[in-house]
N, C-alpha and C. Protein backbone atom coordinates (compact mmCIF):
# COMPACT_ATOMS: atom_id res chain seq x y z
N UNK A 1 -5.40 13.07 -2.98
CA UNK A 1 -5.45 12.34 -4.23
C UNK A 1 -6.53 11.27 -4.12
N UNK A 2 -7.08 10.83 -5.08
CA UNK A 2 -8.35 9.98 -4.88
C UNK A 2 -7.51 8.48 -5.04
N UNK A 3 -8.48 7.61 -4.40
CA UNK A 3 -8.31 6.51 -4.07
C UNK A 3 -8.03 5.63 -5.54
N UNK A 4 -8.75 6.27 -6.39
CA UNK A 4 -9.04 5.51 -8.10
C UNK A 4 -7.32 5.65 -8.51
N UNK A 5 -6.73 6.92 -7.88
CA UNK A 5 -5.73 7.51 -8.53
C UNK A 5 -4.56 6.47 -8.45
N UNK A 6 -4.52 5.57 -6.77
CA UNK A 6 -3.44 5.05 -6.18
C UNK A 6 -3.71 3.88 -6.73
N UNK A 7 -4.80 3.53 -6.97
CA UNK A 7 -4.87 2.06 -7.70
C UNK A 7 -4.20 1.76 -9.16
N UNK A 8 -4.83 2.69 -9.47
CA UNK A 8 -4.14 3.08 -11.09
C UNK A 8 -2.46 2.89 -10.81
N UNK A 9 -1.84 3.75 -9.95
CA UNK A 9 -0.17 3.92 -9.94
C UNK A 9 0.02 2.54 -9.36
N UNK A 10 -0.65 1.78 -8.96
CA UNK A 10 0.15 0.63 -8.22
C UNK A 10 -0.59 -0.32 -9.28
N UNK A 11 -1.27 -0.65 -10.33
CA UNK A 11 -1.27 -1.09 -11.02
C UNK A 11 0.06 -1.30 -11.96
N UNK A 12 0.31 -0.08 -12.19
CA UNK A 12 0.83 0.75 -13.33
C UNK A 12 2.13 0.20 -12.83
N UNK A 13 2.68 0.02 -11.16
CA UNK A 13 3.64 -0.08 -11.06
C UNK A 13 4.28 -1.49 -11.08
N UNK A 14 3.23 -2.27 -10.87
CA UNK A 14 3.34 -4.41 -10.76
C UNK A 14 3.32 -4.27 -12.48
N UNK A 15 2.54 -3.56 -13.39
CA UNK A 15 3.05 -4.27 -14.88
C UNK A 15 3.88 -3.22 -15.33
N UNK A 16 5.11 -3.51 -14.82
CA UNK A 16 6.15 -2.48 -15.41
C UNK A 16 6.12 -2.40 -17.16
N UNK A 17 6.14 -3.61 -18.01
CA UNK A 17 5.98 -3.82 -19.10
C UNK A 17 5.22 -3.35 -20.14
N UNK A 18 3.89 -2.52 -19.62
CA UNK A 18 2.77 -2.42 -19.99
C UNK A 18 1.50 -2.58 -19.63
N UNK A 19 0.10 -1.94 -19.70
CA UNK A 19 -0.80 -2.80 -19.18
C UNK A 19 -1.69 -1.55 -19.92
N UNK A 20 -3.14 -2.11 -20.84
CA UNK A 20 -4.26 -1.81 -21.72
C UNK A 20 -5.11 -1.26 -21.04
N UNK A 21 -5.47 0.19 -21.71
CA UNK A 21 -6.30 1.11 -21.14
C UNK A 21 -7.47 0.01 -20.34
N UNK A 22 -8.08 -0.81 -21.61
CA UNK A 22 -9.18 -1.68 -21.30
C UNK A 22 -9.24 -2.42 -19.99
N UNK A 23 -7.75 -2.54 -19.79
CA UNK A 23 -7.82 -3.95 -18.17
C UNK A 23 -7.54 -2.83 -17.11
N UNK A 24 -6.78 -1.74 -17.45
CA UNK A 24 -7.30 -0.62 -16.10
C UNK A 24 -8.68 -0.16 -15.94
N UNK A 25 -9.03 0.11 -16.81
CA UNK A 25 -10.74 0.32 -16.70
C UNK A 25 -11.58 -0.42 -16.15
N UNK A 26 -11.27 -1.82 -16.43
CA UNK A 26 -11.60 -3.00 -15.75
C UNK A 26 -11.76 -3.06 -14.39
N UNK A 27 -10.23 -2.87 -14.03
CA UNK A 27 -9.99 -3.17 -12.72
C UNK A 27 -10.36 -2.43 -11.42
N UNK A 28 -10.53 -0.98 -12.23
CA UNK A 28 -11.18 0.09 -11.61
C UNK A 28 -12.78 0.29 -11.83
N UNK A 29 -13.01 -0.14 -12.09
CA UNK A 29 -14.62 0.21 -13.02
C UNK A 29 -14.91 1.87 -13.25
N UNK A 30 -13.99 1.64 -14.14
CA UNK A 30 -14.72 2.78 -14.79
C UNK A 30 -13.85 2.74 -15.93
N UNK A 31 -14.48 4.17 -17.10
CA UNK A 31 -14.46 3.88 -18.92
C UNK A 31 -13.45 3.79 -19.23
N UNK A 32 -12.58 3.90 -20.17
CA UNK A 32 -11.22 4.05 -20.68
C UNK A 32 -10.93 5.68 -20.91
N UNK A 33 -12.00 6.51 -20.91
CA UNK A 33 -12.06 7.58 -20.97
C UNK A 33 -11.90 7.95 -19.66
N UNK A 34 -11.94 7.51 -18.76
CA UNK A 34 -11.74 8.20 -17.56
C UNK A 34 -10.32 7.56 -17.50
N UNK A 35 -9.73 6.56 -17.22
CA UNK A 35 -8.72 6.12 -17.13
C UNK A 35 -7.93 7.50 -18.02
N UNK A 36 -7.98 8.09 -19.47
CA UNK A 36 -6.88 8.48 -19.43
C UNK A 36 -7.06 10.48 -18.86
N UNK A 37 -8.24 10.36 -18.78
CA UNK A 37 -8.26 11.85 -17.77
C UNK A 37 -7.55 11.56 -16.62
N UNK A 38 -7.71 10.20 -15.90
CA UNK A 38 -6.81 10.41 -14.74
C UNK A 38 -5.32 10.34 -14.76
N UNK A 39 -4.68 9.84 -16.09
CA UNK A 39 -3.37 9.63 -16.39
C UNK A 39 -3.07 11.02 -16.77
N UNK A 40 -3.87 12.18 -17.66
CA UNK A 40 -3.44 13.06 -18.07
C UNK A 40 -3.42 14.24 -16.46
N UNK A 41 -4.13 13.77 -15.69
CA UNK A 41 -4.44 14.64 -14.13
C UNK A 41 -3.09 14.20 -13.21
N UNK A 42 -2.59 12.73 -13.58
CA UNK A 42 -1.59 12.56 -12.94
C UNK A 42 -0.35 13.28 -13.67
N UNK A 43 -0.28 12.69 -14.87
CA UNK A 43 1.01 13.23 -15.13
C UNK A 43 1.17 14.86 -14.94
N UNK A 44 -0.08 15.58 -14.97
CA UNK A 44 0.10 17.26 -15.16
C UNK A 44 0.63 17.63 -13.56
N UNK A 45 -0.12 16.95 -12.11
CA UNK A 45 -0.30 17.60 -11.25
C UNK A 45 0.28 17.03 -9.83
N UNK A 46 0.47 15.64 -10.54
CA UNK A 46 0.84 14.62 -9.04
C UNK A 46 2.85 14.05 -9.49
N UNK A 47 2.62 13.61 -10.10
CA UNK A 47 3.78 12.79 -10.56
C UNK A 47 5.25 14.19 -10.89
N UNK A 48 5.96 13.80 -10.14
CA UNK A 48 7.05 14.19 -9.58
C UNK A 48 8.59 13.63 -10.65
N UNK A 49 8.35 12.10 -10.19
CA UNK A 49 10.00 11.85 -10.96
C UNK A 49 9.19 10.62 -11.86
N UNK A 50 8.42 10.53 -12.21
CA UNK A 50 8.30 10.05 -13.48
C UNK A 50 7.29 10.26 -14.06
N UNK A 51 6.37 9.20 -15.21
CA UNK A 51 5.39 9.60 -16.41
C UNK A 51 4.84 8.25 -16.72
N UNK A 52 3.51 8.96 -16.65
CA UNK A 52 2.64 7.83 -17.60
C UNK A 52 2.74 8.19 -19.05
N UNK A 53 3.24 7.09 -20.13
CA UNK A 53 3.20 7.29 -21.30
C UNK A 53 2.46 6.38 -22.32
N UNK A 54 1.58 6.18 -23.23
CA UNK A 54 0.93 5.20 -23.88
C UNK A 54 1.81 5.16 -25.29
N UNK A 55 1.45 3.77 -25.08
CA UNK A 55 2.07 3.01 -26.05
C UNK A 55 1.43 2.22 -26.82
N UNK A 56 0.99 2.25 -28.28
CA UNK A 56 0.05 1.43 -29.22
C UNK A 56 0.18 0.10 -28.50
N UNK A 57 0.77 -0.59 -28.69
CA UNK A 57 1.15 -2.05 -28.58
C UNK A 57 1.04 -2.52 -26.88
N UNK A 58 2.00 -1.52 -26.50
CA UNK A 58 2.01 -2.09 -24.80
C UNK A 58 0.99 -1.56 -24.12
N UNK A 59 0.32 -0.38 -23.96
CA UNK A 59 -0.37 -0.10 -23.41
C UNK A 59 -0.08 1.45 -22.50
N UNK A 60 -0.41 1.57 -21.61
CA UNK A 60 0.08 2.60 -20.89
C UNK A 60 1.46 2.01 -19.81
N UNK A 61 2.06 2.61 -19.95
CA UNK A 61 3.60 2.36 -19.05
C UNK A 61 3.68 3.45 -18.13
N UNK A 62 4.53 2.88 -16.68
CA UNK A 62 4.51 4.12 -15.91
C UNK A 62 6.75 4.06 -16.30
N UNK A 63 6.95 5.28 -16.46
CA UNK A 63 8.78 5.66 -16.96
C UNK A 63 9.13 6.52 -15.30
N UNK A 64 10.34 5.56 -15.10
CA UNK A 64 10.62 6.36 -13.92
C UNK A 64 10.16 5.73 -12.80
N UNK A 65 10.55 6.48 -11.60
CA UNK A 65 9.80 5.47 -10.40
C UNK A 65 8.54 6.45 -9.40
N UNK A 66 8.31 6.07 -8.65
CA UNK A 66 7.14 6.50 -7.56
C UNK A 66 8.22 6.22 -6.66
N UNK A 67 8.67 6.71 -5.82
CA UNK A 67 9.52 6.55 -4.30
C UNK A 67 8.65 6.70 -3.41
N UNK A 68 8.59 6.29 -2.62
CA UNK A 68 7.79 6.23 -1.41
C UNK A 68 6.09 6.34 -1.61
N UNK A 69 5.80 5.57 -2.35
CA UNK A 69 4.40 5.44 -3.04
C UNK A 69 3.29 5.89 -1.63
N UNK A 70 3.74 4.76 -0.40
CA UNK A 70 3.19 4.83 0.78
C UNK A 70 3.27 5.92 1.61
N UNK A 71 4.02 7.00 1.09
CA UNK A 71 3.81 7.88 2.36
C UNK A 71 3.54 9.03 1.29
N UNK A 72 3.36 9.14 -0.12
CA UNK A 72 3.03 10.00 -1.09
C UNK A 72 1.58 10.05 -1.37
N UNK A 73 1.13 8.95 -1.26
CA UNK A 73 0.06 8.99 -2.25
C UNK A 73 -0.89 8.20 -1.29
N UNK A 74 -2.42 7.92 -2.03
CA UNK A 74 -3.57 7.26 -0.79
C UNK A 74 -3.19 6.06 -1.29
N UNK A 75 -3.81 5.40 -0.10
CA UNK A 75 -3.70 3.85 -0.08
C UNK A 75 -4.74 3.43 -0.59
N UNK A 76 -5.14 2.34 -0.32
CA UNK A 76 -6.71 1.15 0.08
C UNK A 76 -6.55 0.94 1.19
N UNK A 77 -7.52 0.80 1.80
CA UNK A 77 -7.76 0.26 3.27
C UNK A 77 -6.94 -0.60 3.69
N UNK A 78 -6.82 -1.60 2.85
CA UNK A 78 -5.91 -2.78 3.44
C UNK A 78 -4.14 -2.70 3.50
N UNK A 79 -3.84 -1.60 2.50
CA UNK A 79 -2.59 -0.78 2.49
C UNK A 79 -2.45 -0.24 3.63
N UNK A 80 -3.10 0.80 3.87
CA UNK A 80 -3.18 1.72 5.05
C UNK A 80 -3.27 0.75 6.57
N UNK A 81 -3.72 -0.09 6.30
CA UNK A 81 -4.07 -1.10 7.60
C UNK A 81 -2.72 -1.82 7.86
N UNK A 82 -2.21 -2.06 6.95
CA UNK A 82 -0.90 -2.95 6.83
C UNK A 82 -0.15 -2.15 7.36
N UNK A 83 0.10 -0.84 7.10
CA UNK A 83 1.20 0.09 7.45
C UNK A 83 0.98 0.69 8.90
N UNK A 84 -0.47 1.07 9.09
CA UNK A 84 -0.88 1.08 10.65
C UNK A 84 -0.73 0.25 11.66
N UNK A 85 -0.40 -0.91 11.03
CA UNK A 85 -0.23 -2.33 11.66
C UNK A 85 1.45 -2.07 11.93
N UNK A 86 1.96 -2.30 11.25
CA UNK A 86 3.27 -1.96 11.05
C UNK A 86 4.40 -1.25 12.03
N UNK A 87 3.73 0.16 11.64
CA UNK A 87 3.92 1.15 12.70
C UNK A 87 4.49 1.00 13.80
N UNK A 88 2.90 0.41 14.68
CA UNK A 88 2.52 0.29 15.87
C UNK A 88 3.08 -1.01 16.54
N UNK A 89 3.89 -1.22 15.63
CA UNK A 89 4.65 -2.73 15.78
C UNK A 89 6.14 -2.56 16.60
N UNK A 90 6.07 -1.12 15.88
CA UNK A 90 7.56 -0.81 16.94
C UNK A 90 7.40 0.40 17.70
N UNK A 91 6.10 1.27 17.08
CA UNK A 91 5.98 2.28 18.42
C UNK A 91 4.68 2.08 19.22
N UNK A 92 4.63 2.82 20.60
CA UNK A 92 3.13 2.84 21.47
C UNK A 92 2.78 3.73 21.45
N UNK A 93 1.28 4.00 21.63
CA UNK A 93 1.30 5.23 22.13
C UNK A 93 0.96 6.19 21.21
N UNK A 94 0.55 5.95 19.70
CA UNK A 94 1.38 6.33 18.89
C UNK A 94 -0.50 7.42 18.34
N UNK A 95 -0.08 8.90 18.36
CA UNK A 95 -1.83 9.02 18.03
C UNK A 95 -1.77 9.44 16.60
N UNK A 96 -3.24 9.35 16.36
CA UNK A 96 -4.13 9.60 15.13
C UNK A 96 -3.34 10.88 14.34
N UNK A 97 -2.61 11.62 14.89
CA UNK A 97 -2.14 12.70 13.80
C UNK A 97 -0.95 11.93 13.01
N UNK A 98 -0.05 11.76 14.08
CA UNK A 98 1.40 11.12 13.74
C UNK A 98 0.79 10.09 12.53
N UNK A 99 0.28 9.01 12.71
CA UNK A 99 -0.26 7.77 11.85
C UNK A 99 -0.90 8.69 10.51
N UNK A 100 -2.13 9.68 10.71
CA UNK A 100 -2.43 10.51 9.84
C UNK A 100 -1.20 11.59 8.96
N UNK A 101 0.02 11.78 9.72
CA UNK A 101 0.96 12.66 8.95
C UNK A 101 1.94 11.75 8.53
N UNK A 102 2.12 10.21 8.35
CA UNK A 102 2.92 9.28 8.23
C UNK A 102 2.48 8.74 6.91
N UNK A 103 0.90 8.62 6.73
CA UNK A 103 0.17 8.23 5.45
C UNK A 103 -0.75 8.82 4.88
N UNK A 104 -0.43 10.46 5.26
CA UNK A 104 -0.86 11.61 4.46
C UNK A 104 -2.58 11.36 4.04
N UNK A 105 -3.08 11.20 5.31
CA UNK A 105 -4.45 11.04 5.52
C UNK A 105 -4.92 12.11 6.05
N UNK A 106 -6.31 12.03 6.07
CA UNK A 106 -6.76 12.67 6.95
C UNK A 106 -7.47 12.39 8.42
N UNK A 107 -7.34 12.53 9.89
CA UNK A 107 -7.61 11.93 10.71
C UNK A 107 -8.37 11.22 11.13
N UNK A 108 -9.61 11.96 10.33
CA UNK A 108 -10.88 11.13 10.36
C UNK A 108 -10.77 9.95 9.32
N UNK A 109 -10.10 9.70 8.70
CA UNK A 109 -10.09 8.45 7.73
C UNK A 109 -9.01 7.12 8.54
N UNK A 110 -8.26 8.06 9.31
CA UNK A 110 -7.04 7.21 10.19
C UNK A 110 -8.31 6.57 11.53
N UNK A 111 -9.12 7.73 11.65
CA UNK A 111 -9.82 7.11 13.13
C UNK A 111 -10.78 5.82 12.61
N UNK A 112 -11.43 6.44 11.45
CA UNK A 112 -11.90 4.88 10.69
C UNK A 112 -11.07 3.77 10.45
N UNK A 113 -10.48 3.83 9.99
CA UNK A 113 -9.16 2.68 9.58
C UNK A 113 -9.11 1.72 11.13
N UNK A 114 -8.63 2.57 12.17
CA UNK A 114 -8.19 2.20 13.38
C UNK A 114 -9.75 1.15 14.01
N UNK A 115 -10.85 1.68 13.45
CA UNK A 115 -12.45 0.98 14.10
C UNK A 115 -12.60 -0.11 13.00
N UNK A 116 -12.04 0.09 12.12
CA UNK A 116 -12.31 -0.86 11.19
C UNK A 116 -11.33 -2.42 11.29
N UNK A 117 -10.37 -1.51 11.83
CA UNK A 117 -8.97 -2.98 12.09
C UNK A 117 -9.77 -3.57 13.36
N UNK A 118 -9.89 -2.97 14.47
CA UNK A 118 -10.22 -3.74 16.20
C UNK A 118 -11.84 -4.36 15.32
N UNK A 119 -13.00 -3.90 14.63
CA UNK A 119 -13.52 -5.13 14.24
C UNK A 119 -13.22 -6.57 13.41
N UNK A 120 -12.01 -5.99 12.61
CA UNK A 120 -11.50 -7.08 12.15
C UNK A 120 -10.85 -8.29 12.91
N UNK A 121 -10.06 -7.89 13.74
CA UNK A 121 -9.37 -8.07 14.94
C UNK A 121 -10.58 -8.72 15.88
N UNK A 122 -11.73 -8.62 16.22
CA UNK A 122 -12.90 -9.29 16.75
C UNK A 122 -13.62 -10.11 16.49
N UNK A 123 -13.56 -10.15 14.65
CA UNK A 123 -14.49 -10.52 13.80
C UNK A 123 -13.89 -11.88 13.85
N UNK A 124 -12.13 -12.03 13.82
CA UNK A 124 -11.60 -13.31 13.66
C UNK A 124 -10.91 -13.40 14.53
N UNK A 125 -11.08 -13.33 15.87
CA UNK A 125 -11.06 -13.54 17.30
C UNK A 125 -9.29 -13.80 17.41
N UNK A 126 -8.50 -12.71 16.74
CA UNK A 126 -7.14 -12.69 16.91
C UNK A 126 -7.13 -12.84 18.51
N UNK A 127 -5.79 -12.77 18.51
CA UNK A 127 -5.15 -12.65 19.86
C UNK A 127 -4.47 -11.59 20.15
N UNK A 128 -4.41 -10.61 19.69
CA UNK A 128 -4.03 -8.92 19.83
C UNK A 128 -5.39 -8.18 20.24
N UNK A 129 -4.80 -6.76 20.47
CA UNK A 129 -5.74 -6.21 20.71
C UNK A 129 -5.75 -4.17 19.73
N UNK A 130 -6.26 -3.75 19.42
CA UNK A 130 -5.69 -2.55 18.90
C UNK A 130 -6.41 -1.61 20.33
N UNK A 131 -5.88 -1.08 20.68
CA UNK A 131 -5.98 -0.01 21.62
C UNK A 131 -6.12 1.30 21.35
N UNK A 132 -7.29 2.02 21.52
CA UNK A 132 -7.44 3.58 21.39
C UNK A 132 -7.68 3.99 22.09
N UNK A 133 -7.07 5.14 22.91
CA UNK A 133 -7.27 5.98 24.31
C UNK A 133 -7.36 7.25 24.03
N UNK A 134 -8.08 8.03 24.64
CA UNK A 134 -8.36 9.43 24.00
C UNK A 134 -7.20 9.94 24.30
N UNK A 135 -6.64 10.95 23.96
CA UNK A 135 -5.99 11.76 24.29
C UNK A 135 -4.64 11.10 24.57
N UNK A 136 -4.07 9.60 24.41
CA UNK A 136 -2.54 8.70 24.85
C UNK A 136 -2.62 8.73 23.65
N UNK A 137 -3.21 7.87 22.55
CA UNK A 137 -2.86 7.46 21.34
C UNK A 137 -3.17 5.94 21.09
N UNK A 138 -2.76 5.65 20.36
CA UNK A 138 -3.31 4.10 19.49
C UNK A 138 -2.24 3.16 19.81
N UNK A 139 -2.30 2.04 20.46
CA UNK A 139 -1.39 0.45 20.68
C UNK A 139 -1.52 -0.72 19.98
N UNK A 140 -0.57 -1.01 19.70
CA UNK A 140 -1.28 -2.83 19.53
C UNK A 140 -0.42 -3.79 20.46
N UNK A 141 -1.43 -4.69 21.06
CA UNK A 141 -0.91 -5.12 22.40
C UNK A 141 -1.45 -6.39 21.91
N UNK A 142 0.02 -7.20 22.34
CA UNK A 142 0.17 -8.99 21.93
C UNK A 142 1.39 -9.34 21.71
N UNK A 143 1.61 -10.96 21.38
CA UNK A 143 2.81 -11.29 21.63
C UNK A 143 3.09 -10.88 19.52
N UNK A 144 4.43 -10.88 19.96
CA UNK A 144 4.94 -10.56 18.44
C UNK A 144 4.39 -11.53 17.22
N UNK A 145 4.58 -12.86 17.05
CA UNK A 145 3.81 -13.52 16.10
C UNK A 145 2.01 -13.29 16.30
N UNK A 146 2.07 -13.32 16.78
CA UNK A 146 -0.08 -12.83 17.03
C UNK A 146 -0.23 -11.45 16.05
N UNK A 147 0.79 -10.61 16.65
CA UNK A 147 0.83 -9.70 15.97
C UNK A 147 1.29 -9.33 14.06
N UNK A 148 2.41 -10.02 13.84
CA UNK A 148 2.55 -10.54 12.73
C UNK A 148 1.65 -10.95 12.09
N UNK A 149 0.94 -12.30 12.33
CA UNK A 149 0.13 -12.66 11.88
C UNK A 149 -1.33 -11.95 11.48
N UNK A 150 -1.59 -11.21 12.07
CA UNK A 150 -2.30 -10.38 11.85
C UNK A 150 -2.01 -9.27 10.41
N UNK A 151 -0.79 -9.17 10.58
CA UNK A 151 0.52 -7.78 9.37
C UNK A 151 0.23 -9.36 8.24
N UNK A 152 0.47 -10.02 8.45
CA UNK A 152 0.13 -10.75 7.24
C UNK A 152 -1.22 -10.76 6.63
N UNK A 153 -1.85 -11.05 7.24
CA UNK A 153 -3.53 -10.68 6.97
C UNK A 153 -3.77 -10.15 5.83
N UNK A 154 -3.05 -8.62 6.45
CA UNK A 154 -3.14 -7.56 4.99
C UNK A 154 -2.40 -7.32 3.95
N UNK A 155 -1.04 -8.44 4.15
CA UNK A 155 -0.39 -8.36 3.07
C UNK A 155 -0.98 -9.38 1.73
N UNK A 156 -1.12 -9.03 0.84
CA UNK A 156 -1.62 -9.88 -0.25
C UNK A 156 -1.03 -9.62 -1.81
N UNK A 157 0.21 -9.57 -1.95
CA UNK A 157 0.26 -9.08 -3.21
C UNK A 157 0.43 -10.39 -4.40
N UNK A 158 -0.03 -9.93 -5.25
CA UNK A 158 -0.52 -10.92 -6.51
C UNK A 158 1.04 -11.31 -7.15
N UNK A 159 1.65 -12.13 -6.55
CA UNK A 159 2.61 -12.84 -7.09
C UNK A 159 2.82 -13.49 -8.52
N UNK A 160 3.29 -12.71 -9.25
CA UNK A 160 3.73 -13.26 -10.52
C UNK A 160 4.87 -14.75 -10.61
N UNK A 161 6.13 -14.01 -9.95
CA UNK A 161 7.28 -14.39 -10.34
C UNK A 161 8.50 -13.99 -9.06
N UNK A 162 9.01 -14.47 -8.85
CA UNK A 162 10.84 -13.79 -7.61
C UNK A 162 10.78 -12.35 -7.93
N UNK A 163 10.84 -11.74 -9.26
CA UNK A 163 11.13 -10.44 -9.22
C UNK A 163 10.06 -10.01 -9.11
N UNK A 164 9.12 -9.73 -9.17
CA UNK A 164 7.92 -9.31 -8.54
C UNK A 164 7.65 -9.45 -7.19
N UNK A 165 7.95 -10.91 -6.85
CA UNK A 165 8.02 -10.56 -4.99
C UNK A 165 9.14 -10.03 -4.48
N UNK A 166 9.87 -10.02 -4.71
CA UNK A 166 11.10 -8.71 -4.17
C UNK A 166 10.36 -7.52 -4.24
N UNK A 167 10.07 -6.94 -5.69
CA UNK A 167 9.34 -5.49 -5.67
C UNK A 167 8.21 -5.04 -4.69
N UNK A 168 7.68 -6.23 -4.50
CA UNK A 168 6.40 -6.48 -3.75
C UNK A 168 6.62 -6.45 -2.25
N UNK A 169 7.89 -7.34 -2.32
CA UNK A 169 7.98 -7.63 -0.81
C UNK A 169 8.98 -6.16 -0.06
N UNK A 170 9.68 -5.68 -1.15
CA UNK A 170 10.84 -4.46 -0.62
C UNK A 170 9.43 -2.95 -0.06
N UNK A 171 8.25 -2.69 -1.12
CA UNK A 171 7.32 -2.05 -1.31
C UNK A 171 6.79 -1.86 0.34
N UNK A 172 6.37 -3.50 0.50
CA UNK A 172 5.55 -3.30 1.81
C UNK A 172 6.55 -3.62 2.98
N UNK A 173 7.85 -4.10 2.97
CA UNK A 173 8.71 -3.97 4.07
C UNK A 173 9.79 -2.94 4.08
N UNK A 174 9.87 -2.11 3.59
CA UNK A 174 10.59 -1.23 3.79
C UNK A 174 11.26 -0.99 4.55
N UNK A 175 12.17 -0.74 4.95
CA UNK A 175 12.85 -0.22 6.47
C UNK A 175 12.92 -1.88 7.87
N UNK A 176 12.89 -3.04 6.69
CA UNK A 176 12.91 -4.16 7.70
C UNK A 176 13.51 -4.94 6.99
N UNK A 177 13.59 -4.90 5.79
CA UNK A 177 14.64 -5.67 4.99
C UNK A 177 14.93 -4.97 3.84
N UNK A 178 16.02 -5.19 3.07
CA UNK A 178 16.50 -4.22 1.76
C UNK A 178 16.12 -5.69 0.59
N UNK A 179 16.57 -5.06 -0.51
CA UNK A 179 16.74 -6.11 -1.84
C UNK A 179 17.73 -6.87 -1.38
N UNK A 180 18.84 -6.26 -1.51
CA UNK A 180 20.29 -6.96 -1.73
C UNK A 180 19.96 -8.10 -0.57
N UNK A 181 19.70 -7.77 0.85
CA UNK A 181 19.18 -8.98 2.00
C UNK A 181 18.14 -10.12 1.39
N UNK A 182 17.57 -9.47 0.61
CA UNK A 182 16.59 -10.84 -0.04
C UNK A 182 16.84 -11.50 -0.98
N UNK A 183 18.13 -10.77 -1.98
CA UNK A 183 18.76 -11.61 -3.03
C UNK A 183 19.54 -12.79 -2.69
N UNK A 184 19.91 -12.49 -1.37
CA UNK A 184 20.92 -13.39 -0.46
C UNK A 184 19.79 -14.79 -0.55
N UNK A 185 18.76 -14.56 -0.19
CA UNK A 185 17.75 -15.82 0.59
C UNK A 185 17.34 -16.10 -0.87
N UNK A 186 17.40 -15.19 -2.31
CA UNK A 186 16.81 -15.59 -3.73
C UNK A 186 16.69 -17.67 -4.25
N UNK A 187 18.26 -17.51 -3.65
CA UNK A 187 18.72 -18.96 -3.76
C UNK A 187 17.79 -19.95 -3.49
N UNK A 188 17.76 -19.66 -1.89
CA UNK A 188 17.35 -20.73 -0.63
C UNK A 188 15.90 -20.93 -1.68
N UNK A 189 15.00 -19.71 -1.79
CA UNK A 189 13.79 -20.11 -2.35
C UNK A 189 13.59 -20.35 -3.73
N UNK A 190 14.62 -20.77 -4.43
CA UNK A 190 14.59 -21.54 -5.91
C UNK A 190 15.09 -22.57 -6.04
């Protein structure tokens, strides 16, 4: 699936409410005419349990959900980096196919990703290290906050409002905290 495609659905998915051919076009650069070839390419060929539908007033709406957006569909770099980060947070060792069959890449885009993080990782003289060994697989070696800190790096989502960072925050932590665990803390942070 093209990269234009995942931007669009994760657009589509932060303005649950609505959002104008014009400001996707925007955001993507490109026409409004392409925007809805790719809505009519999604809804025919990709989209599973729900629908892009347009709406005079609101705009295009996505009905229904995307489940597992991250292991369905392409990322952005900094998605894919976050989740590679992630990963490797609780396994070692871990090679280029597994990471490539985890975020439905292709290897050579995983082996980029992986050269692109250790310059990042150099560029701002972290304290981790990403490790690639031919034939063992890919590490990240450091103390746990070094490492974190780094998983933060790439987290960036455009905070509206609480319910948006829940969606936001459940999206990219998955499998490390639930909703209901963060409704608990909703309080503490209001």
């Amino acid at each position: 699936m093209k990269d234009k495609y995942a931007k669009l659905l994760l657009q589509l998915q932060k303005s649950r409410g609505g959002i104008g051919g014009q400001a996707l076009a925007k955001d993507l650069n490109v026409s409004t005419r392409t925007i809805r070839n790719y809505i009519k390419d999604l809804n025919e060929n990709y989209l599973t349990e729900g629908t892009i539908t347009s709406d005079s007033t609101k705009g295009y709406i996505l009905n229904g959900s995307i489940t597992n957006l991250t292991e369905t569909d392409q990322l952005i770099f900094e998605q894919r980096a976050f989740f590679i980060i992630k990963y490797l947070m609780s396994e070692s060792d871990v090679s280029y196919e597994i990471l490539a069959n985890r975020l439905h890449y292709s290897v050579p885009t995983i082996r980029s990703d992986i050269y692109r993080i250790q310059k990042i990782i150099e560029s701002e003289r972290r304290n981790v290290k990403l490790e690639a060994i031919i034939f063992q697989g890919v590490s990240l070696l450091g103390d746990e906050l070094d490492c974190r800190l780094l998983l933060d790096s790439f987290f960036n989502p455009q905070l509206l409002n609480t319910e948006q960072f829940l969606i936001d925050f459940n999206f990219y932590f998955d499998g490390w905290a639930n909703i209901s665990t963060l409704q608990l803390f909703k309080k503490i942070w209001i």
